[in-house]
C-alpha atoms as a PDB file:
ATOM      1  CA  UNK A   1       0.000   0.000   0.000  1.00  0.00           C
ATOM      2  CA  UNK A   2       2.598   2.622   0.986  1.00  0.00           C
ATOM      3  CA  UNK A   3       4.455   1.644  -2.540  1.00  0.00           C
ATOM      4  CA  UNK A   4       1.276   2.120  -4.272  1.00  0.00           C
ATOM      5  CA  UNK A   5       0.676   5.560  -2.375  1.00  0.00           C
ATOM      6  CA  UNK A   6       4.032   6.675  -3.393  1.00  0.00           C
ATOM      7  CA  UNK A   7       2.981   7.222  -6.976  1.00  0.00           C
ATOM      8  CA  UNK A   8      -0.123   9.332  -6.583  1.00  0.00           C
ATOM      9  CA  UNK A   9      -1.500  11.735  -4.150  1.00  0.00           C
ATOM     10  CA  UNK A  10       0.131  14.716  -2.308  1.00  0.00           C
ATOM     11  CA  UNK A  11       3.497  12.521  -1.625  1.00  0.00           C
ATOM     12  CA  UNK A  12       3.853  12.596  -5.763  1.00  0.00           C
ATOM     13  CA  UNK A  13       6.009  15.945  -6.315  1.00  0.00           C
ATOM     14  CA  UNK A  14       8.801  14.168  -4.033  1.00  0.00           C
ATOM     15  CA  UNK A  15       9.203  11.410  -7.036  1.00  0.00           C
ATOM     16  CA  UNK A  16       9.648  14.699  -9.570  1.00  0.00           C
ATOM     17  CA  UNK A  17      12.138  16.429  -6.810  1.00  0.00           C
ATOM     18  CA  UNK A  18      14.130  12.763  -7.072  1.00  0.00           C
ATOM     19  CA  UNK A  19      14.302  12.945 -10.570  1.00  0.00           C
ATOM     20  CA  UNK A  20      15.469  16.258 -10.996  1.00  0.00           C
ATOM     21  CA  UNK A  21      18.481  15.382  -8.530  1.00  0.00           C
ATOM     22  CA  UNK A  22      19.755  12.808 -10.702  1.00  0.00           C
ATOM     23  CA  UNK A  23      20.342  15.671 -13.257  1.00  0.00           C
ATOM     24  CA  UNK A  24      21.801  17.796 -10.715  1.00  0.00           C
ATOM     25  CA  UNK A  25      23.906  14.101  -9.468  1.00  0.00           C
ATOM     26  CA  UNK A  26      25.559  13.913 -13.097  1.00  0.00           C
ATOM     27  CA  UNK A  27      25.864  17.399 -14.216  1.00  0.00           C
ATOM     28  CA  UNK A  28      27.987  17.290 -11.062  1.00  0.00           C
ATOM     29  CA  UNK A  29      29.708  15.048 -12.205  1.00  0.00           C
ATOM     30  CA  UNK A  30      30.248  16.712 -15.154  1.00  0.00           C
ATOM     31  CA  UNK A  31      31.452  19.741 -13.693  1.00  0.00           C
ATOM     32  CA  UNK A  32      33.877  18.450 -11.642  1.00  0.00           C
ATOM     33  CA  UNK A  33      35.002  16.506 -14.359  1.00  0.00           C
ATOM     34  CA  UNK A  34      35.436  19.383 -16.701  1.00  0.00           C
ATOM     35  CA  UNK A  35      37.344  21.586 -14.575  1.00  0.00           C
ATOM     36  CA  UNK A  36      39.633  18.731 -13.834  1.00  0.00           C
ATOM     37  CA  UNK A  37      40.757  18.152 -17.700  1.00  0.00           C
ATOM     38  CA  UNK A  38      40.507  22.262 -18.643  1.00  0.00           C
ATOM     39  CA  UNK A  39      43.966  22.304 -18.502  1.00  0.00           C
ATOM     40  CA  UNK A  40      44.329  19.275 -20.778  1.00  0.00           C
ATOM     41  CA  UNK A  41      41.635  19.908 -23.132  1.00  0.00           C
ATOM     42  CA  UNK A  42      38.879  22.789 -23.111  1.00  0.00           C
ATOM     43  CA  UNK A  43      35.619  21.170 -22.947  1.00  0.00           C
ATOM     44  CA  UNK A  44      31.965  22.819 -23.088  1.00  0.00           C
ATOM     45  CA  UNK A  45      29.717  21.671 -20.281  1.00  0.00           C
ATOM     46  CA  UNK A  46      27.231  20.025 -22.247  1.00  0.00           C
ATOM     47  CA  UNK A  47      29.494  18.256 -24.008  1.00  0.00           C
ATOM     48  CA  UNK A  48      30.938  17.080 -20.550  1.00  0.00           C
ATOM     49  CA  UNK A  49      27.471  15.658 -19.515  1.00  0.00           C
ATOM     50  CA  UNK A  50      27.340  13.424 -22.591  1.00  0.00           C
ATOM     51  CA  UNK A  51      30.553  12.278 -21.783  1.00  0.00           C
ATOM     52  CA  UNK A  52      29.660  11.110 -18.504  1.00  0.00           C
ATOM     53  CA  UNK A  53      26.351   9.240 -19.332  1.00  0.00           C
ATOM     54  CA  UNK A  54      28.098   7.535 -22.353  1.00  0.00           C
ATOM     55  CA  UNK A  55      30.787   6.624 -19.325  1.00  0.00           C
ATOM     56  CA  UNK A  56      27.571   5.603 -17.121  1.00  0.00           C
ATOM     57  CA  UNK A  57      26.637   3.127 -19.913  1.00  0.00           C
ATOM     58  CA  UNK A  58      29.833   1.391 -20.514  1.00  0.00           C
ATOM     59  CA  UNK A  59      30.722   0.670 -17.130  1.00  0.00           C
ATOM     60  CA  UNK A  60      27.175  -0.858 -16.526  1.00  0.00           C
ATOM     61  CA  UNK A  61      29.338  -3.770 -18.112  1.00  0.00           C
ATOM     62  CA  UNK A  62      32.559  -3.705 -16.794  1.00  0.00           C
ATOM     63  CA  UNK A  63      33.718  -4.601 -13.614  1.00  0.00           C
ATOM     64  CA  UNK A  64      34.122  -1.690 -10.513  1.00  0.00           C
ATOM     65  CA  UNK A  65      32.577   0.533 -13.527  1.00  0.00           C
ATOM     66  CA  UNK A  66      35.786   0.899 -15.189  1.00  0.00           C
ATOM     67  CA  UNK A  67      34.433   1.207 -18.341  1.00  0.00           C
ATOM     68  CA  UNK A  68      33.567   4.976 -17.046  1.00  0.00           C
ATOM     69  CA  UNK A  69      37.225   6.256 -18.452  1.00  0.00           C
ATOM     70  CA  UNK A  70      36.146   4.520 -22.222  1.00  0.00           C
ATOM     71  CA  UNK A  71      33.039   6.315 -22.243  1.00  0.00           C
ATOM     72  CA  UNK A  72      34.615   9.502 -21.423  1.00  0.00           C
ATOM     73  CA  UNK A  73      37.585   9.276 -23.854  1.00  0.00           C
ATOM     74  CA  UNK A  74      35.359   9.201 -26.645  1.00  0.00           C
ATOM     75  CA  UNK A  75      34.223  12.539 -26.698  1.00  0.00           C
ATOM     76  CA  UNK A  76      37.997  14.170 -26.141  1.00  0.00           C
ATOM     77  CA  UNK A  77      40.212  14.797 -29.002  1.00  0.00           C
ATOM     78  CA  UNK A  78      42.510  11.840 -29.955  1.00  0.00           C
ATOM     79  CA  UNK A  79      45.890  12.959 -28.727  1.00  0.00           C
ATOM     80  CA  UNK A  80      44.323  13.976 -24.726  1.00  0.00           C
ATOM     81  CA  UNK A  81      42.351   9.922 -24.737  1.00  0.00           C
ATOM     82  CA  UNK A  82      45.071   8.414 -22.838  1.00  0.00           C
ATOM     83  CA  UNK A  83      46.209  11.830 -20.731  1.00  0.00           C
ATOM     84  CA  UNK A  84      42.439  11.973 -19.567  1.00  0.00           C
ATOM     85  CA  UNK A  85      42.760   8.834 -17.306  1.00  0.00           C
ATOM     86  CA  UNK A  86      44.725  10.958 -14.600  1.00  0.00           C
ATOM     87  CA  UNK A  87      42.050  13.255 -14.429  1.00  0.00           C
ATOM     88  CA  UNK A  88      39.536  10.967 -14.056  1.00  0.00           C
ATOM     89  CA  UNK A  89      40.831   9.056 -11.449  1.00  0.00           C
ATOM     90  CA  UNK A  90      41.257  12.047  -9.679  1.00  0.00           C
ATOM     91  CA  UNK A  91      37.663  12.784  -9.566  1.00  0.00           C
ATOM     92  CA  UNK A  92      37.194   8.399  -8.725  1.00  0.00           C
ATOM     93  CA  UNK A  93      39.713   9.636  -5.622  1.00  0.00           C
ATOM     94  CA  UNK A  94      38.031  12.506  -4.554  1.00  0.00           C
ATOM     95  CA  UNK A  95      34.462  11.328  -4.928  1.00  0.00           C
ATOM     96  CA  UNK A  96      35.867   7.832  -2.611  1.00  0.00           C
ATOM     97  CA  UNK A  97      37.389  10.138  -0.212  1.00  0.00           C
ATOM     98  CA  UNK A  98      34.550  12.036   0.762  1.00  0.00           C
ATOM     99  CA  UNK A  99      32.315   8.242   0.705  1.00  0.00           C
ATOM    100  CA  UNK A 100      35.313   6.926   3.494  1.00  0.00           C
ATOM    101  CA  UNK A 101      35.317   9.323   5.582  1.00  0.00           C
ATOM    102  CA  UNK A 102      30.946  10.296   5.702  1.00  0.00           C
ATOM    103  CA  UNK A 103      31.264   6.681   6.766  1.00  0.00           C
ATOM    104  CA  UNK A 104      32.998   7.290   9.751  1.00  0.00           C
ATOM    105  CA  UNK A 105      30.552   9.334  10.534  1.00  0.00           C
ATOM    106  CA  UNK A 106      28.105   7.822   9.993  1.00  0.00           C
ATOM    107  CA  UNK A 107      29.612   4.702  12.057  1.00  0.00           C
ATOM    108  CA  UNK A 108      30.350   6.916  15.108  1.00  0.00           C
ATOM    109  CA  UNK A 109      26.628   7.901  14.637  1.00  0.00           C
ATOM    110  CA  UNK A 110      26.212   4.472  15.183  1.00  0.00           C
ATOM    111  CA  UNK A 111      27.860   4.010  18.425  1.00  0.00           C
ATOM    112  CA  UNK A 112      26.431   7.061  20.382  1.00  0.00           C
ATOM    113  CA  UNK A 113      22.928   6.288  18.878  1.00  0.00           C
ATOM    114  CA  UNK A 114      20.407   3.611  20.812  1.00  0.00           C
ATOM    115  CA  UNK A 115      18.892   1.433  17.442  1.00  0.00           C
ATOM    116  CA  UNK A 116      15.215   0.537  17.837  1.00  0.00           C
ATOM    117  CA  UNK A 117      16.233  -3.568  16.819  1.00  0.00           C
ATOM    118  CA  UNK A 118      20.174  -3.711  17.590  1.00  0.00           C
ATOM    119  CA  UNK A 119      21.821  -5.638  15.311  1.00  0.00           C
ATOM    120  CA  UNK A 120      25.232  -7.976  16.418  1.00  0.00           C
ATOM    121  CA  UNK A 121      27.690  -6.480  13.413  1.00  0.00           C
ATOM    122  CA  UNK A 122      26.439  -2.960  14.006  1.00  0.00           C
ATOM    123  CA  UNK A 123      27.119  -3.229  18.278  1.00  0.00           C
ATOM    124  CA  UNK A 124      30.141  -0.798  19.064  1.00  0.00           C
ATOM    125  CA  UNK A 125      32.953  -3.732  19.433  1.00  0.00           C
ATOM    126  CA  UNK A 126      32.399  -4.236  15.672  1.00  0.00           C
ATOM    127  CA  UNK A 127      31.715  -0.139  14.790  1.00  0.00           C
ATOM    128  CA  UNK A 128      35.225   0.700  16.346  1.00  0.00           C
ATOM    129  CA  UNK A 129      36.814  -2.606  13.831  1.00  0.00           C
ATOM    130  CA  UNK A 130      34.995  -1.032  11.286  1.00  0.00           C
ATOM    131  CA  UNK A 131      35.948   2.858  12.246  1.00  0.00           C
ATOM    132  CA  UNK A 132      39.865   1.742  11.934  1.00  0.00           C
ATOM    133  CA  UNK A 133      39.286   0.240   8.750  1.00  0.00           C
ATOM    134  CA  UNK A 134      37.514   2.336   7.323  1.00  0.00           C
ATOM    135  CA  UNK A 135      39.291   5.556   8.530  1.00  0.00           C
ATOM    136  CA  UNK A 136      43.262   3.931   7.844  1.00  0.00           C
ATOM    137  CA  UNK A 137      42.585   3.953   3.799  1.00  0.00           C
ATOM    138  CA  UNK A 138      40.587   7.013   4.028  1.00  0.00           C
ATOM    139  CA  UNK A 139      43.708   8.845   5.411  1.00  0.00           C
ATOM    140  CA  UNK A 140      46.342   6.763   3.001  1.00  0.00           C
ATOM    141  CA  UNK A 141      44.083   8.036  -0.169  1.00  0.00           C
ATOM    142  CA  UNK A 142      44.098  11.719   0.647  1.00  0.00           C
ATOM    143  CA  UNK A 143      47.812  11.536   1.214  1.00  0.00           C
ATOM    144  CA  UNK A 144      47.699  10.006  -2.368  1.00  0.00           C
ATOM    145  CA  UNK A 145      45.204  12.544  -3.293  1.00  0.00           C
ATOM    146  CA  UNK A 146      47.326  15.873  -2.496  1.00  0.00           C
ATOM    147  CA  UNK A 147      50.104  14.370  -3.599  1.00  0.00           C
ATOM    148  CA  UNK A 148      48.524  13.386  -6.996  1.00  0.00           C
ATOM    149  CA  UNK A 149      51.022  15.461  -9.370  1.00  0.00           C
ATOM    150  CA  UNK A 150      54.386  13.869  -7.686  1.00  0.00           C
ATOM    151  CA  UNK A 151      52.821  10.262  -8.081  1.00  0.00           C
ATOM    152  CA  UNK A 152      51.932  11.384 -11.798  1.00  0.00           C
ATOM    153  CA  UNK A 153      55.740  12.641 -12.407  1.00  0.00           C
ATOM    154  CA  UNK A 154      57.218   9.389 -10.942  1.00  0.00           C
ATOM    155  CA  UNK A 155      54.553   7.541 -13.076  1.00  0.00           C
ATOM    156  CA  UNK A 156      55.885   9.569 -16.203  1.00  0.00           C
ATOM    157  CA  UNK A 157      59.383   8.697 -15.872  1.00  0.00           C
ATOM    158  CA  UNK A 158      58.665   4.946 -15.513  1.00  0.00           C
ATOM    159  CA  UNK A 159      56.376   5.559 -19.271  1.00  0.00           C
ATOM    160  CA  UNK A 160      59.033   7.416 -21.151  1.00  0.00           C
ATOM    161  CA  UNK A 161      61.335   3.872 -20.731  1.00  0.00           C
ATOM    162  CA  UNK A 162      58.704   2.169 -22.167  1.00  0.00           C
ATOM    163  CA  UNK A 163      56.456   5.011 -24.506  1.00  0.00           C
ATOM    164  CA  UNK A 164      57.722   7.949 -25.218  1.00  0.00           C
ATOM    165  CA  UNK A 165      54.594   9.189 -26.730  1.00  0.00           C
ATOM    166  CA  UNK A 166      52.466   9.185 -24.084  1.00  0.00           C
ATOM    167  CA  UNK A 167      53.134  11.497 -20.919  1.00  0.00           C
ATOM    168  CA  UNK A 168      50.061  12.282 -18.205  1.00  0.00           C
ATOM    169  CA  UNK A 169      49.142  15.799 -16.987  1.00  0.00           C
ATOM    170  CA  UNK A 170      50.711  17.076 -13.933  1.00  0.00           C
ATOM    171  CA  UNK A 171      48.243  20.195 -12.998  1.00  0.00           C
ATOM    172  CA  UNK A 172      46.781  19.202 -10.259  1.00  0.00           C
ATOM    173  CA  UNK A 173      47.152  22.199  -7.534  1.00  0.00           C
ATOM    174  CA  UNK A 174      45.923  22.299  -3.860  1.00  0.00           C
ATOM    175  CA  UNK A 175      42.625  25.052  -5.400  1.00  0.00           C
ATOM    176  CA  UNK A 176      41.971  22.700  -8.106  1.00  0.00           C
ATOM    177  CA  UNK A 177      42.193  19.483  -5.628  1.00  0.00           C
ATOM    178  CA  UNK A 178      40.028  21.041  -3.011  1.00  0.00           C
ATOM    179  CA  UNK A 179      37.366  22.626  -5.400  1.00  0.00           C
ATOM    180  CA  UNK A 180      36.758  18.736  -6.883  1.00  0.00           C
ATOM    181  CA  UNK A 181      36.593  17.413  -3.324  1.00  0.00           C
ATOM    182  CA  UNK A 182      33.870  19.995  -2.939  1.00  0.00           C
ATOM    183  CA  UNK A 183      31.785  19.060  -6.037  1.00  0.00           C
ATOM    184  CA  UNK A 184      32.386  15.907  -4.622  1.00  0.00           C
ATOM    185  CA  UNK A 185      30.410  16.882  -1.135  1.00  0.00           C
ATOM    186  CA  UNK A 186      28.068  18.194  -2.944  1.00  0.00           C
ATOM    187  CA  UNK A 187      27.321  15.456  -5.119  1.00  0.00           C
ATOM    188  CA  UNK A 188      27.208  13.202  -1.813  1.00  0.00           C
ATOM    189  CA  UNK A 189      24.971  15.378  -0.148  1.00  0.00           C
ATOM    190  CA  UNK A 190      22.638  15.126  -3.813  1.00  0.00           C
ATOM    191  CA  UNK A 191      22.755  11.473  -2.997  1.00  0.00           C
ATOM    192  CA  UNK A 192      21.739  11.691   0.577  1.00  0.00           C
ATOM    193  CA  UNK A 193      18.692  13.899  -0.276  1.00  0.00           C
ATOM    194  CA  UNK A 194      17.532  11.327  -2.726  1.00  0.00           C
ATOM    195  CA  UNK A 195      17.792   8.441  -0.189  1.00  0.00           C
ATOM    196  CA  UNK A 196      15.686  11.095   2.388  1.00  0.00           C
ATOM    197  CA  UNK A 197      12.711  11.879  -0.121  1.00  0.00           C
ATOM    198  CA  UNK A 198      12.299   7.918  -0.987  1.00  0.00           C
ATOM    199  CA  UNK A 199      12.753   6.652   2.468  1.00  0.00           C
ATOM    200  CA  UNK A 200      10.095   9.527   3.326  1.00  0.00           C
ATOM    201  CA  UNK A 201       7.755   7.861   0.592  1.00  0.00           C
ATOM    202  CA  UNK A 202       8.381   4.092   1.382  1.00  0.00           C
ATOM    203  CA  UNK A 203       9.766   3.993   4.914  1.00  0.00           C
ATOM    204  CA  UNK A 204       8.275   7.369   6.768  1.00  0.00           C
ATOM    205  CA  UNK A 205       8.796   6.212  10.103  1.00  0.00           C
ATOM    206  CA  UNK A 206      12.992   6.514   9.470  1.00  0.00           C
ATOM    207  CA  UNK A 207      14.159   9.903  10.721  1.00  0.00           C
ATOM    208  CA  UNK A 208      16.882  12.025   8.716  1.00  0.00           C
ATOM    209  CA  UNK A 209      19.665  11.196  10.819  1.00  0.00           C
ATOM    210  CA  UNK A 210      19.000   7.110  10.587  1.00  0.00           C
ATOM    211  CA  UNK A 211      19.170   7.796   6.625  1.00  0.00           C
ATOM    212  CA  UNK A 212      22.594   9.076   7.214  1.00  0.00           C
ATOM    213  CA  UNK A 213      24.001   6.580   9.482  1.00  0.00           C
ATOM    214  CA  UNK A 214      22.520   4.007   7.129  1.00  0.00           C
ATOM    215  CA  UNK A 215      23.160   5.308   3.589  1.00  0.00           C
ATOM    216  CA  UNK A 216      26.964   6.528   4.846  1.00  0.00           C
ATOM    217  CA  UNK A 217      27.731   3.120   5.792  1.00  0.00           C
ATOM    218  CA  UNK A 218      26.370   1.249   3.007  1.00  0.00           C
ATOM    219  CA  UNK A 219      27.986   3.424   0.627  1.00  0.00           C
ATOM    220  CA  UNK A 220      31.325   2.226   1.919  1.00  0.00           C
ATOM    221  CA  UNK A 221      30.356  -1.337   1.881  1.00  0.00           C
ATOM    222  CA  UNK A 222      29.452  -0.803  -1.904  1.00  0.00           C
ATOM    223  CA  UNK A 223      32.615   1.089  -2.485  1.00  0.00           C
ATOM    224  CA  UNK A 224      34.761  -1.822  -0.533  1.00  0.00           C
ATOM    225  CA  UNK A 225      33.184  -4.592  -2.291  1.00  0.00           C
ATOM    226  CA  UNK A 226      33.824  -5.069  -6.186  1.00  0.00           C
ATOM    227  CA  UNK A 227      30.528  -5.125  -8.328  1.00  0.00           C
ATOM    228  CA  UNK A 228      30.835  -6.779 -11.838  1.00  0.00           C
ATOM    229  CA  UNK A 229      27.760  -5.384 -13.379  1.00  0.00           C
ATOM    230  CA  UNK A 230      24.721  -3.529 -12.638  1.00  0.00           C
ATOM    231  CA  UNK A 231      22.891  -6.456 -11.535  1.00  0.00           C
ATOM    232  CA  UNK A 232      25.064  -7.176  -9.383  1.00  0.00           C
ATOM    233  CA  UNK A 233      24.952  -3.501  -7.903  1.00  0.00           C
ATOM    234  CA  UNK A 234      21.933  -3.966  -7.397  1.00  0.00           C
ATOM    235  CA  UNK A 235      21.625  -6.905  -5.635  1.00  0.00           C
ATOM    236  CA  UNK A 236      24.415  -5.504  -3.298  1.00  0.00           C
ATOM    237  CA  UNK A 237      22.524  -2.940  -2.806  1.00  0.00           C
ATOM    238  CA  UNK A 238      19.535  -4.962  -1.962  1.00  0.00           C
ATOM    239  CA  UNK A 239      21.485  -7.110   0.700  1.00  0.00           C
ATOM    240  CA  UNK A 240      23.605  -4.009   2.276  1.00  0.00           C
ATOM    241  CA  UNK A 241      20.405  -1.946   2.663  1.00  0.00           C
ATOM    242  CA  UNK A 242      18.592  -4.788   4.725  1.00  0.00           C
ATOM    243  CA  UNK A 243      21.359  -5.780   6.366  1.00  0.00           C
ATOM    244  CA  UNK A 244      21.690  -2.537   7.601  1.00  0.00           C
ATOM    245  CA  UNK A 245      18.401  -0.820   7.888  1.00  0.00           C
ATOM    246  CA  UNK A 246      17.222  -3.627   9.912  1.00  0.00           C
ATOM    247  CA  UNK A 247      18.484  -1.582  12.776  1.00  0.00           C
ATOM    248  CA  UNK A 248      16.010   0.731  12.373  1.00  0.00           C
ATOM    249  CA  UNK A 249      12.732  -0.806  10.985  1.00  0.00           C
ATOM    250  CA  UNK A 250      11.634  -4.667   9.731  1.00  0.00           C
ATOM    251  CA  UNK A 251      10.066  -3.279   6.287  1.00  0.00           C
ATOM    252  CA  UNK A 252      11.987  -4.795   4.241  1.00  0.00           C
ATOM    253  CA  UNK A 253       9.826  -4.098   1.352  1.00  0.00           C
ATOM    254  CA  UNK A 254      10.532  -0.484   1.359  1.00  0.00           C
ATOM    255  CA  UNK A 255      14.148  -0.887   1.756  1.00  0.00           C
ATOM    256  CA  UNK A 256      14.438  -2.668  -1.440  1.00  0.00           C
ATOM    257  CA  UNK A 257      11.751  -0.063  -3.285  1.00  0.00           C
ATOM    258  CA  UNK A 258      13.894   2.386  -1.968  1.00  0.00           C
ATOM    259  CA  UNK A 259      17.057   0.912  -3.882  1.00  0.00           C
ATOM    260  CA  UNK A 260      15.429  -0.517  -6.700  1.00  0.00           C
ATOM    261  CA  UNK A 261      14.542   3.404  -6.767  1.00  0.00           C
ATOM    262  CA  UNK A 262      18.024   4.671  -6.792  1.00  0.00           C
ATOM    263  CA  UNK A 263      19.097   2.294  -9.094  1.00  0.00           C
ATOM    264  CA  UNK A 264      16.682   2.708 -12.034  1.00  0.00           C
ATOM    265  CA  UNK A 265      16.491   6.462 -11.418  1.00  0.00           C
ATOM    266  CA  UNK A 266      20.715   6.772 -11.026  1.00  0.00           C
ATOM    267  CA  UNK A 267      21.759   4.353 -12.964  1.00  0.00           C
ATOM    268  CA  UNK A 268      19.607   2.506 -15.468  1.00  0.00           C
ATOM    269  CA  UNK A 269      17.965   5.772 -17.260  1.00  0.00           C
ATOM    270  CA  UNK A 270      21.832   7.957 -17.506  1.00  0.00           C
ATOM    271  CA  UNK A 271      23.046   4.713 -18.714  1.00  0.00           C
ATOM    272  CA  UNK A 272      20.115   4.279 -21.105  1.00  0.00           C
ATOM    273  CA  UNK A 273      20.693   8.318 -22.590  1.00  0.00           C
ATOM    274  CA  UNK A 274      24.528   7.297 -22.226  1.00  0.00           C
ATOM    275  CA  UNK A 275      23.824   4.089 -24.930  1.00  0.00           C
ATOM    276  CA  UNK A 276      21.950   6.590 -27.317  1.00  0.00           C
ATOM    277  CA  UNK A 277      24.631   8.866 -27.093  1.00  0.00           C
ATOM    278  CA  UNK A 278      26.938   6.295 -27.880  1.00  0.00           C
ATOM    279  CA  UNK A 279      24.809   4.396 -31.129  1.00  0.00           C
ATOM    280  CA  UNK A 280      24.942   8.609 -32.105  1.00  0.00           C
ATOM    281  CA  UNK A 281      28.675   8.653 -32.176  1.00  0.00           C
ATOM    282  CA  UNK A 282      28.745   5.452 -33.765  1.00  0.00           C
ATOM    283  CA  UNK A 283      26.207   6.505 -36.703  1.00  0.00           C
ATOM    284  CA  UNK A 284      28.078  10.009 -37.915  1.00  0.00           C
ATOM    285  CA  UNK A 285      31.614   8.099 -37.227  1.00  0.00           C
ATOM    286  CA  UNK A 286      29.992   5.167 -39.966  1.00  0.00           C
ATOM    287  CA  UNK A 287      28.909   8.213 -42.354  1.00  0.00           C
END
């Protein structure tokens, strides 16, 4: 019933609201991803966005969405294809970083907050094991992170042994790396609202705060554990949310509307514009 009510009636704009974050989620994306190759290549913004659904669709195939830096090389000029990976992982670092540590805390959430059904792998023993492994990477990527253009340099030298031809960018400054980490917030805090509005339609008796704690820490489990396609995001998704939600309610029907929700509406329709995009390449490249 409260699935069926979530379609019609006064609860209906929030569905419209959810939708128009998932263009706000990837022209994001876009930006940050733009301003992170300007110095390679200058890119218009539009253009951008088409890069990153055709990158949506490609890695709905690959494993760990890899197939994200394909889809974006295709709509850069030939000679920056290769230099763009840099950039892009970049953006992959930065967007990781700020999923790490919103999991911390989100998992000290956990341990000063009483859970309506407590749940064994979520008591505080197990949230501190999970705080130290969670927070040790976190702080060994952002060294990597603002230390990006030395890595790239050493990276170079080791290249021009083997191909001269091919040399990554090393632009990455301190205003640059902290403006991406902030599209990066952003983008996380898009996210967040997204999980609020449909746990507000399927699952009203979660408060904001229990969203966070639960969507923070399933976010790192998804980022820990390697997905091979977008089934089988989903189906993590599926498990991680109950697993974890159970803590704070036993309906585990909304928890999977709510991410069957944020997959189709995330995932499934960018990657569906990215494959049209992609078949349009693929028709003027054939003419």
């Amino acid at each position: 019933m409260q699935i069926r009510n979530a379609f019609s009636g006064d609860q209906q704009w929030k569905l419209y609201v959810i939708f128009a974050l998932m263009c706000v989620n990837w022209g994001l994306e876009a930006a940050k991803w733009r301003i992170s190759i300007l110095p390679l290549q200058r890119i218009r913004f539009f253009r951008a966005c088409q890069a990153i659904l055709a990158g949506v669709c490609i890695s709905s195939f690959t494993p760990n969405r890899v197939g994200e830096y394909l889809g974006r090389m295709l709509y850069l000029d030939a000679g920056k294809k290769i230099q763009s990976v840099s950039p892009t992982i970049v953006c992959s670092i930065a967007q990781t970083l700020i999923t790490l540590f919103a999991g911390v805390a989100g998992l000290f959430f956990f341990m000063g907050h009483s859970l309506p059904h407590p749940v064994l792998w979520l008591s505080p023993p197990y949230i501190r094991i999970f705080i130290v492994t969670t927070a040790l990477p976190a702080l060994l990527l952002m060294t990597i992170y603002f230390r990006f253009d030395p890595l790239v340099g050493l990276i170079n030298r080791v290249l021009k042994k083997y191909v001269k031809a091919v040399s990554l960018p090393e632009h990455f400054s301190s205003p640059l790396l902290f403006k991406i980490l902030l599209f990066s917030l952003i983008r996380y805090g898009v996210f967040l609202l997204q999980y609020l509005l449909l746990f507000s339609l399927f699952e009203p008796d979660i408060s904001g705060i229990e969203v966070f704690m639960g969507v923070s820490v399933m976010f790192v489990v998804m980022a820990i554990i390697p997905s091979l396609t977008l089934l089988t995001d989903l189906g993590l998704r599926w498990e991680a949310g109950i697993q974890i939600f159970r803590a704070f309610t036993f309906n585990t029907a909304g928890i999977l509307a709510v991410s069957l929700g944020i997959w189709l509406i995330n995932l499934i329709i960018p990657a569906l514009i990215g494959s049209l995009l992609i078949l349009r390449i693929k028709l003027f490249s054939s003419r």
